[in-house]
Protein backbone atom coordinates (compact mmCIF):
# COMPACT_ATOMS: atom_id res chain seq x y z
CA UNK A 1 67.49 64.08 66.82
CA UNK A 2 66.05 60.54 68.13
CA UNK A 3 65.93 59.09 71.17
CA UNK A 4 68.65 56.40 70.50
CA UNK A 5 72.29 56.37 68.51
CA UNK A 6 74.70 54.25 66.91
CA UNK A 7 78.48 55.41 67.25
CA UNK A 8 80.98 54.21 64.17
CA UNK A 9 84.61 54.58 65.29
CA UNK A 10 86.83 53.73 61.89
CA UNK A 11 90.15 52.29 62.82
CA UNK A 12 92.54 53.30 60.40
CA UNK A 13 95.39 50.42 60.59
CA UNK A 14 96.22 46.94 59.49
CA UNK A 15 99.10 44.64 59.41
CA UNK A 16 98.58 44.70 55.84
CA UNK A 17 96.37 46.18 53.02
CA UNK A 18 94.34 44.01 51.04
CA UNK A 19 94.32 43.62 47.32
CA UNK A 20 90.87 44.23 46.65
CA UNK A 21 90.60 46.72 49.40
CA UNK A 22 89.65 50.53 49.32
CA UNK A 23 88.82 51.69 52.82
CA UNK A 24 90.88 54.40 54.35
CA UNK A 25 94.01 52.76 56.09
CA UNK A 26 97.57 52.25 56.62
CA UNK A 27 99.47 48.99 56.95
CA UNK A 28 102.35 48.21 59.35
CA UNK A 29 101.57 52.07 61.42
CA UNK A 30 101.72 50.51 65.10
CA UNK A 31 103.97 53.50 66.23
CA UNK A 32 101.08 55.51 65.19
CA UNK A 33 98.45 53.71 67.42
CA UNK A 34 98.95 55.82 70.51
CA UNK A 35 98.68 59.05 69.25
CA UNK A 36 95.18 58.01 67.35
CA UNK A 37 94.22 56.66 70.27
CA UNK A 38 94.54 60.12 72.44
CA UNK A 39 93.27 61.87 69.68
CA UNK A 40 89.71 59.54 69.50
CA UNK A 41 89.70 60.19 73.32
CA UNK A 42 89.39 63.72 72.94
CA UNK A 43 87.16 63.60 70.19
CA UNK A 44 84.73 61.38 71.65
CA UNK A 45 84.83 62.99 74.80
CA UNK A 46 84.16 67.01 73.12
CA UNK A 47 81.57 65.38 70.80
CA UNK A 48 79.24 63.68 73.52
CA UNK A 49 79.96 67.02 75.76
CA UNK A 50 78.20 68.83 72.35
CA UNK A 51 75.14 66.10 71.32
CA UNK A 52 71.54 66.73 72.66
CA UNK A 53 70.47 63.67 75.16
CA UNK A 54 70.43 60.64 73.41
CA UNK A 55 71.30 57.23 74.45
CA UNK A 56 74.06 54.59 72.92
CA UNK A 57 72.11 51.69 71.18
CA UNK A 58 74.88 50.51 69.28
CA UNK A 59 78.43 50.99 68.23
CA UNK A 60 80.62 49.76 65.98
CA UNK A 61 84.35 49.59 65.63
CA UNK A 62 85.57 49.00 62.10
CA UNK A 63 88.50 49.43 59.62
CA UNK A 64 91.10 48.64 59.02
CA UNK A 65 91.52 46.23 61.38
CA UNK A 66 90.28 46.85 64.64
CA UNK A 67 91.39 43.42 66.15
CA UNK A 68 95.35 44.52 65.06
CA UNK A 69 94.67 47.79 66.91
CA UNK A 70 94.64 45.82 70.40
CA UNK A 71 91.63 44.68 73.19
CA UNK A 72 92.92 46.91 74.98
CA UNK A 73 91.81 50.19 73.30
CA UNK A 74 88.96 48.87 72.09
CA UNK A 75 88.04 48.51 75.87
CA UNK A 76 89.83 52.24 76.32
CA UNK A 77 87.32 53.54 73.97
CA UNK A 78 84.13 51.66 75.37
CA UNK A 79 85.19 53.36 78.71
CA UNK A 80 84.83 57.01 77.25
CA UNK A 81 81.40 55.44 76.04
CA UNK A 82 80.51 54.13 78.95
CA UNK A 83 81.50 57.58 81.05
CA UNK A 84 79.22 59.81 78.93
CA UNK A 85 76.57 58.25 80.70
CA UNK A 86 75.05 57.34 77.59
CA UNK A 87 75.63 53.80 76.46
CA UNK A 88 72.75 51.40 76.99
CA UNK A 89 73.80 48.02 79.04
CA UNK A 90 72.17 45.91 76.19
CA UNK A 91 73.89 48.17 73.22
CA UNK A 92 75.01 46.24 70.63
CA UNK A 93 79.13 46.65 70.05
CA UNK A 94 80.39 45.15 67.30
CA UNK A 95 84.20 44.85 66.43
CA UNK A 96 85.27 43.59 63.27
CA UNK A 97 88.30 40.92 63.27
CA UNK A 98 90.80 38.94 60.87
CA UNK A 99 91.80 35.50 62.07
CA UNK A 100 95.13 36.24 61.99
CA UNK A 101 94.94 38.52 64.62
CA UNK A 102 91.94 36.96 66.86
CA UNK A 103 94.08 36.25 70.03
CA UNK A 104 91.87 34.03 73.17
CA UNK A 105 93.41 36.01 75.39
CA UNK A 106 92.15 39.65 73.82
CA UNK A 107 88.81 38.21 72.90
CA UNK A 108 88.00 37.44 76.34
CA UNK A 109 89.04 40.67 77.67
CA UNK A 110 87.07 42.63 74.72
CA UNK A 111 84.17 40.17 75.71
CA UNK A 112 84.70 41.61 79.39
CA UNK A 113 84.83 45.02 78.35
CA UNK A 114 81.42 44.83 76.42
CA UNK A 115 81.90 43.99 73.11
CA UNK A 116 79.42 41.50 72.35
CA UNK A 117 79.13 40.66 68.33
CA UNK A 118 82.37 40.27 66.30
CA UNK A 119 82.72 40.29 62.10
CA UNK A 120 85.05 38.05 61.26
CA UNK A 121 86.62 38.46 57.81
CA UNK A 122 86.80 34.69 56.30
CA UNK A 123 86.37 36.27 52.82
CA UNK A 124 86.70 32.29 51.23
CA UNK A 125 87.41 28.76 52.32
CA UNK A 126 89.72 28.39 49.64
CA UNK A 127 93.54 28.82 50.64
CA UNK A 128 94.72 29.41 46.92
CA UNK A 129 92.22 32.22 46.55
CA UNK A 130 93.17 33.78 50.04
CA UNK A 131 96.74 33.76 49.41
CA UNK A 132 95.87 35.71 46.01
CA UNK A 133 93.51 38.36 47.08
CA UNK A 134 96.22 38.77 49.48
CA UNK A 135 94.64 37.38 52.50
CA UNK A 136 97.43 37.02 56.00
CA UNK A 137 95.03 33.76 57.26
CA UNK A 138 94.00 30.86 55.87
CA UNK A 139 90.78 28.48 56.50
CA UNK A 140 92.48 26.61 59.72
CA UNK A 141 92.81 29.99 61.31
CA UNK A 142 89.14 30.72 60.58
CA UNK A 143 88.23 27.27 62.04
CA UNK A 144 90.40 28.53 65.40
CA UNK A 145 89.05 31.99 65.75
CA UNK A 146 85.51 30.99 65.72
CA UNK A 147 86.36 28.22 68.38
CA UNK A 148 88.54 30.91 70.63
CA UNK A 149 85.14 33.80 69.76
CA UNK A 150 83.02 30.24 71.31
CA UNK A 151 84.99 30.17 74.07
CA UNK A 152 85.61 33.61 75.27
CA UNK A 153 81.23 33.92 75.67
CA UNK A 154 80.69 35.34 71.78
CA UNK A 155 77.38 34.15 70.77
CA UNK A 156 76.92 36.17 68.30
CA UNK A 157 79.40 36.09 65.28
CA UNK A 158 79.08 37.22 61.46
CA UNK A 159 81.02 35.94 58.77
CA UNK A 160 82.25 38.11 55.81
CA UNK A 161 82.36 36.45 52.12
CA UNK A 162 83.15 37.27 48.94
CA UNK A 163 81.98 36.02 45.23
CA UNK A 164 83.45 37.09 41.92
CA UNK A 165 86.89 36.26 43.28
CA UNK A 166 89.86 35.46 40.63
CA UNK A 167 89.65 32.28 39.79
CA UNK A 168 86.46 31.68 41.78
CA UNK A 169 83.81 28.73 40.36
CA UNK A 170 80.67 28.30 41.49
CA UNK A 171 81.65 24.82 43.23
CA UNK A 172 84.60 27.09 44.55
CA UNK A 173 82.12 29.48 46.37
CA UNK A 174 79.42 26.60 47.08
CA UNK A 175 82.13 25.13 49.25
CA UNK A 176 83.24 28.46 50.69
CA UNK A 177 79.09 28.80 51.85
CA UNK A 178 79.42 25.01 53.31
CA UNK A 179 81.98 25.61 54.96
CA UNK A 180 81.19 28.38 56.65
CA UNK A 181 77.47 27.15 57.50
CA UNK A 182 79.47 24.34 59.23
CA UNK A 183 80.90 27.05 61.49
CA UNK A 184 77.35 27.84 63.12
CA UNK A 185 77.81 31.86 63.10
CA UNK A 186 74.95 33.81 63.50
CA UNK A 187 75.24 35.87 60.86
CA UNK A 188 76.38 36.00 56.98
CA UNK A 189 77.01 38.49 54.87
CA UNK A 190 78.27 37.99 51.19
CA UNK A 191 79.32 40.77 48.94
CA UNK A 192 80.83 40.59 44.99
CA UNK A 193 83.88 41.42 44.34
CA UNK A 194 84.32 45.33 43.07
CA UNK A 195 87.13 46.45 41.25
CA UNK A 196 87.96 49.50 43.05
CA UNK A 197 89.95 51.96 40.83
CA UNK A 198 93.19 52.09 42.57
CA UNK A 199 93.83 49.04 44.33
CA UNK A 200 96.41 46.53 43.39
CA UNK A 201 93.65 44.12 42.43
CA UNK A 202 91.73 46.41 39.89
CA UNK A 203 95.09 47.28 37.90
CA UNK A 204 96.08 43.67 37.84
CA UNK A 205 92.18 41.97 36.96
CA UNK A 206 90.27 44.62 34.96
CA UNK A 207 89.37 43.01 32.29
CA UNK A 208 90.60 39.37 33.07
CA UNK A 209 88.91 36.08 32.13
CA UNK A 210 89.89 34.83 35.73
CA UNK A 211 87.16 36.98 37.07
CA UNK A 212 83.88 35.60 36.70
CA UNK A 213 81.63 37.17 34.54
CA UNK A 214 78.51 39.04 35.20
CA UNK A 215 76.33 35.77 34.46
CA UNK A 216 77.95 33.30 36.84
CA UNK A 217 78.13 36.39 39.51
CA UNK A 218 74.24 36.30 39.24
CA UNK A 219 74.43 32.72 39.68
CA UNK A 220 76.53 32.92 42.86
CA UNK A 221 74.31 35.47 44.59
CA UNK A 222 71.46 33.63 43.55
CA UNK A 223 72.72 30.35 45.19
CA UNK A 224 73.69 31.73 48.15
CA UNK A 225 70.58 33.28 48.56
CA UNK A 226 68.89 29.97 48.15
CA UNK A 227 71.36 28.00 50.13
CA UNK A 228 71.23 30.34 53.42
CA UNK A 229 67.51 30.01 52.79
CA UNK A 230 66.95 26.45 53.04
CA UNK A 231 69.35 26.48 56.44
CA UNK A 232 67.04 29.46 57.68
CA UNK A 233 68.98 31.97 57.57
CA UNK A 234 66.62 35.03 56.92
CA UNK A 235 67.53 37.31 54.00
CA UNK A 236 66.81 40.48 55.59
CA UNK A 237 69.39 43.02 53.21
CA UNK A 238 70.65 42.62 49.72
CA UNK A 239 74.23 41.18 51.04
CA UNK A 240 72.95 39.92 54.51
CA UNK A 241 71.59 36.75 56.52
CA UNK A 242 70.99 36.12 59.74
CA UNK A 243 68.91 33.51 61.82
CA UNK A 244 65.99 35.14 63.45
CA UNK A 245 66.72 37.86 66.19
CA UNK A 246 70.67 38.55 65.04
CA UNK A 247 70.43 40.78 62.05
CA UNK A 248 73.04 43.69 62.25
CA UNK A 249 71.30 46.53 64.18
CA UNK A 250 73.89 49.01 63.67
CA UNK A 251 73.87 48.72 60.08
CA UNK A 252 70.07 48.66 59.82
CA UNK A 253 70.77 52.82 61.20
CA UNK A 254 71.74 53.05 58.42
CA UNK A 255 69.21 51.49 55.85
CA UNK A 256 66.67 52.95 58.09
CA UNK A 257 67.52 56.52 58.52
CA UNK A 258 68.42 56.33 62.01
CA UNK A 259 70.56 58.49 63.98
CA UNK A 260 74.82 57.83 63.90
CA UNK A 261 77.90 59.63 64.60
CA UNK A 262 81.15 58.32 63.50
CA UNK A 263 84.95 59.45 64.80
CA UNK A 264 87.92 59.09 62.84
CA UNK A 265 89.22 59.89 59.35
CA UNK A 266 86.96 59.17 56.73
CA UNK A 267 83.71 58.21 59.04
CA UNK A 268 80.73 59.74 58.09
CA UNK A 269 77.91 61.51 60.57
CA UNK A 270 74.13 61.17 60.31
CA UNK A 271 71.96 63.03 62.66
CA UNK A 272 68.75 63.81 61.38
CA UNK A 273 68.50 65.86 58.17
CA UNK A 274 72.72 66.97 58.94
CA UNK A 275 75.13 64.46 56.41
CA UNK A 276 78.89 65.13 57.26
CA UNK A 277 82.02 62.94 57.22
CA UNK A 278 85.68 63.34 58.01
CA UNK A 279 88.53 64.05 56.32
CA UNK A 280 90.26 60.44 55.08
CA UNK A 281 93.55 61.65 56.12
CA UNK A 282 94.90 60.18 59.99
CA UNK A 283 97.66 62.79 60.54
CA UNK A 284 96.15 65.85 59.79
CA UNK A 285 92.64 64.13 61.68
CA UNK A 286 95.13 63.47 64.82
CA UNK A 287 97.09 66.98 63.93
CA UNK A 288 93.44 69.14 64.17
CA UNK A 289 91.85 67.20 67.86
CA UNK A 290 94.80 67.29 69.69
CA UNK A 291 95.74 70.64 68.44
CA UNK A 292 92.16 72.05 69.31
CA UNK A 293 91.51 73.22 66.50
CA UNK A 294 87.89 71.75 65.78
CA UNK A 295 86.28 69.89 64.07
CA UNK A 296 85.80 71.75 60.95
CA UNK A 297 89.50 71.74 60.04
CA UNK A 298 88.75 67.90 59.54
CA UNK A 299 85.48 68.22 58.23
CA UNK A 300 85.44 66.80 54.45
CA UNK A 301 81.86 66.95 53.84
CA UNK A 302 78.74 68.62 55.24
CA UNK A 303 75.35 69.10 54.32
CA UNK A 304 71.54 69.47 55.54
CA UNK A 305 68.92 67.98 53.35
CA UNK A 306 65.89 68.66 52.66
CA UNK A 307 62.43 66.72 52.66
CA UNK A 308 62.71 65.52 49.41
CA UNK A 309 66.31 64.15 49.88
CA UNK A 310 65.67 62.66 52.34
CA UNK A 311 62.65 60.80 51.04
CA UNK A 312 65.24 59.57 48.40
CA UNK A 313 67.66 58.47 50.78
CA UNK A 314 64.30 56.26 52.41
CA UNK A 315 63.98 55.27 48.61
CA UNK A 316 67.35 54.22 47.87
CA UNK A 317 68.34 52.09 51.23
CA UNK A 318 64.84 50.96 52.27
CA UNK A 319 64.73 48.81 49.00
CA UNK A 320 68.54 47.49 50.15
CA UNK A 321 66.39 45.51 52.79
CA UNK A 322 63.95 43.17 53.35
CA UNK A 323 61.47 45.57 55.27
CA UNK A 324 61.30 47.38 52.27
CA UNK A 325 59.23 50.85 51.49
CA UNK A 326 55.45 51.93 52.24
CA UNK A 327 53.54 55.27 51.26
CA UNK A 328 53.08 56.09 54.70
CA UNK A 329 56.90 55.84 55.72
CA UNK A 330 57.40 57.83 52.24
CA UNK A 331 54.82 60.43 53.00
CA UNK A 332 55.64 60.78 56.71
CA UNK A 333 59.39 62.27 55.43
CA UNK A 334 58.01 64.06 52.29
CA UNK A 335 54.18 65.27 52.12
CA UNK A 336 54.00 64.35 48.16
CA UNK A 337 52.52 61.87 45.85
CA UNK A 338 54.10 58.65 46.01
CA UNK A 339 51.79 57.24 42.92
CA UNK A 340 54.33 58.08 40.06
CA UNK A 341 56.81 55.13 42.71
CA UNK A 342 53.58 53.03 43.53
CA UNK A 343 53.26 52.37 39.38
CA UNK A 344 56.99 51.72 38.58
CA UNK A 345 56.89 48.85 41.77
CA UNK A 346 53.74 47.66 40.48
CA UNK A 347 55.44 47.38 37.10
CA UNK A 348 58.79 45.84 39.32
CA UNK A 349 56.09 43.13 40.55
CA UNK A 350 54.50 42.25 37.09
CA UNK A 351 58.32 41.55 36.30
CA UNK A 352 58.89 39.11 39.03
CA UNK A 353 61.02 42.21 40.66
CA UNK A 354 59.31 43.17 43.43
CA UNK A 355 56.92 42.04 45.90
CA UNK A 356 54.35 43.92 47.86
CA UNK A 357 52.63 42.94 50.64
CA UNK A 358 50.49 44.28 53.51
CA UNK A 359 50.94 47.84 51.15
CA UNK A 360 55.10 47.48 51.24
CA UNK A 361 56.79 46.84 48.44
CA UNK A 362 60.75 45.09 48.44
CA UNK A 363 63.11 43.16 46.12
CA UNK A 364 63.07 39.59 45.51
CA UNK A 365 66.28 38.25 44.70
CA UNK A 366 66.11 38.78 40.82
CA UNK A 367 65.46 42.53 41.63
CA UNK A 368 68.36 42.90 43.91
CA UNK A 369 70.50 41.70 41.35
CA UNK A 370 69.64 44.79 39.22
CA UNK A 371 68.56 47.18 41.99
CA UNK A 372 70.63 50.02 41.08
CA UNK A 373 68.67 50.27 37.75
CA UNK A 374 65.49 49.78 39.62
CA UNK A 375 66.15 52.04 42.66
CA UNK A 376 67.46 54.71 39.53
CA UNK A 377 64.34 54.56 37.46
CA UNK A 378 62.38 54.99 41.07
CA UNK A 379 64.15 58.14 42.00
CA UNK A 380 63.35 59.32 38.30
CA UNK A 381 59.86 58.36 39.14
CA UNK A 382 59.80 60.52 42.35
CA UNK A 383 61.38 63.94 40.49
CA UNK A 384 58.56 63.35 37.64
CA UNK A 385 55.92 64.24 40.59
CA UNK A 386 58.26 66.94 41.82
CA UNK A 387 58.70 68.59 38.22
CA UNK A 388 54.55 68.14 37.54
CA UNK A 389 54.31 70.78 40.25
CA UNK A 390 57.57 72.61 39.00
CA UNK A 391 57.15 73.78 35.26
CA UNK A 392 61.10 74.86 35.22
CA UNK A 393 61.82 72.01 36.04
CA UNK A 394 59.38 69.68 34.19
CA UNK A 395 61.64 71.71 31.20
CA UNK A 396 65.31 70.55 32.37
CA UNK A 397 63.77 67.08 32.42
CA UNK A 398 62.24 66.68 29.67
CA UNK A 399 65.65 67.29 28.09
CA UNK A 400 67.20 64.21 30.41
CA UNK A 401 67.92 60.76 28.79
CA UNK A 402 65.50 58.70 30.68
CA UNK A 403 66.59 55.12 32.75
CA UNK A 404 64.75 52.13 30.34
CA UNK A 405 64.24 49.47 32.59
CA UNK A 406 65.61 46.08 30.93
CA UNK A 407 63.32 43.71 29.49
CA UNK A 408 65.23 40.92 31.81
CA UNK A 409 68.12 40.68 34.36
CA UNK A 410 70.35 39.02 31.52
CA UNK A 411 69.55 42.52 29.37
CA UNK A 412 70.43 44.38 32.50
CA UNK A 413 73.89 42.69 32.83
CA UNK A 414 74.64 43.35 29.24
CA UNK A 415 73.96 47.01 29.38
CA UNK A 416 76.38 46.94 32.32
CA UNK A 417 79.24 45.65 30.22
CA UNK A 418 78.52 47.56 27.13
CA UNK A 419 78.65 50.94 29.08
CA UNK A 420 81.87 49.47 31.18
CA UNK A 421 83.38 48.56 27.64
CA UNK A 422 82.28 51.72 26.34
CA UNK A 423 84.20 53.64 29.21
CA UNK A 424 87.25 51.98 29.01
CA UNK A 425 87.68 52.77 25.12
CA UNK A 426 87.11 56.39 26.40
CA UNK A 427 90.15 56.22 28.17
């Protein structure tokens, strides 16, 4: 285990879901609240009891809706935190927020309590759009919670957007970016939509002409990624900007392979080579801690990797970012080759792809666009050198449809339909 640890405490409730939305939680459960709450309590406070020494670097509260859940649990929670004796005075605590329920009065006590970066969920500057992804605020409420944030001593503030909304043009989401450059945050981060199977919005727009197509998706990334450029904002993860010195450092844990524990139903646990996550089911998670019953009653997955999944893992979120991958880093987590991955990115760079310098290799923006091909035909790369050494193995794969890489991005997006096409006629 490292030195230093991010905490993720998921909280499960919201005044309403989302259309678009997938995340584990309820709407309209406050009756519920108090009982989570004592039942996070004791599972924080067993947990630290349980962890070898290492010291709170950052924490995050998300959902849900953590802002509907009240300041004054979040600042309930810090204080179990703060009493391991653990929690760094310059940790970084996020909470994430909705405008709707972004009160002054509860930001400055959160800001009192410690929480010190909030992730405000504007999604779009566009009412019409709000009101049909089934939004509760509109712009003007955005526009007020970043002034109350401002005034309760936030200084640093992310925004959350979305492109590929129903509807959505490109002048649509040009605006939403101007807009919400006007608001000075600190930090962006801009996702496409995905069609979640299950959600209200997937069984209602699967298939629809009001969704933008792949093509002007590409377009939108591509002109935010320009746009937050040229008002220097740094691009330092596929879906994230920041000006210098405020990118997210509890989600880089993550991209970097860095030590987190989460608590609640549905958060997930990394700690070295251990992987486990929690059940995505509040009662029986609330049921199991305050019954004492442990934690592997709630456990939903657990498993210990090994060298060489773990050097995929580095693989597959080290290209999310801007820091990208190196041979050393590689080799440091897995003694093997890493020349089978050093010629596909040196094919990725004679493709406009990839860029390497000082002996890393990363994305440019084209590249992200089609990095789960990429990152796939890397991984495919990395068991070729395993399987050389392996001749059981080098059998099984030889019998394995290879991943082609696409001659462009455009061919890349068309494969993408044709297979999504080709799934739907298979029922």
């Amino acid at each position: 285990m490292s030195d230093t640890l991010g905490i993720y405490i998921h909280i499960p409730f919201c005044a309403s879901k989302c259309g678009y939305c997938d995340f584990y939680s309820s709407a309209a459960c406050e009756k519920e609240m108090p009982r989570y709450q004592r039942a996070l309590l004791a599972h924080i406070e067993e947990t630290m009891e349980q962890l070898p020494p290492a010291l709170i670097d950052t924490v995050y509260f998300g959902g849900g809706t953590p802002s509907y859940y009240g300041a004054r649990r979040i600042a309930e929670l810090l204080d179990a935190l703060k009493s391991s004796g653990r929690l760094l005075k310059d940790a970084e605590i996020t909470m994430e927020a909705n405008p709707d329920s972004m009160r002054p009065k509860d930001l400055r006590a959160l800001r009192r309590a410690g929480v010190n970066r909030l992730s405000i969920g504007m999604q779009s500057a566009n009412n019409d759009i709000l009101k049909l992804i089934g939004r509760r605020h509109n712009f003007k409420q955005v526009q007020m919670a970043m002034h109350a944030a401002r005034a309760a001593g936030f200084d640093n503030v992310s925004l959350d957007l979305i492109y590929g909304l129903p509807s959505q043009t490109r002048s649509d989401w040009e605006e939403t970016l101007m807009r919400a450059l006007q608001l000075h945050p600190e930090h962006i981060s801009g996702y496409g939509l995905k069609l979640e199977p299950g959600t209200p919005m997937a069984e209602e727009y699967e298939g629809s002409p009001l969704i933008p197509d792949d093509d002007t998706q590409a377009d939108m990334y591509l002109s935010m990624v320009e746009t937050l450029r040229q008002y220097g904002y740094q691009h330092y993860e596929i879906s994230n900007f920041c000006i210098p010195g405020y990118h997210s450092r509890h989600n880089m844990k993550y991209w970097r392979l860095e030590d987190y524990v989460g608590f609640g139903p549905g958060a997930h646990s990394c700690i070295g080579n251990l992987r486990y996550s929690y059940v995505r089911d509040r009662e029986r998670y609330v049921r199991c801690v305050l019954g004492g019953q442990g934690s592997g009653d709630i456990l939903d997955e657990y498993e210990k990797i090994g060298d060489f999944e773990r050097a995929s893992e580095y693989l597959m979120l080290g290209m999310r970012t801007m820091l990208g991958v190196s041979r050393e880093e590689y080799t440091a987590i897995y003694n093997s080759s890493f020349d089978g991955i050093a010629e596909m990115l040196g094919e990725f760079v004679r493709r406009g792809w990839a860029v390497e310098e000082n002996e890393r290799w990363r994305f440019t923006p084209s590249g992200f666009l089609i990095s789960n091909t990429l990152i796939n035909a890397m991984l495919e790369a990395q068991t070729v050198e395993l399987a050389e050494r392996t001749p059981w193995m080098q059998q099984t794969l030889d019998r394995v449809e290879r991943q082609e890489l696409p001659e462009s991005v455009d061919e890349a997006f068309e494969d993408a339909y044709r297979k999504s096409v080709l799934l739907k006629e298979q029922g």
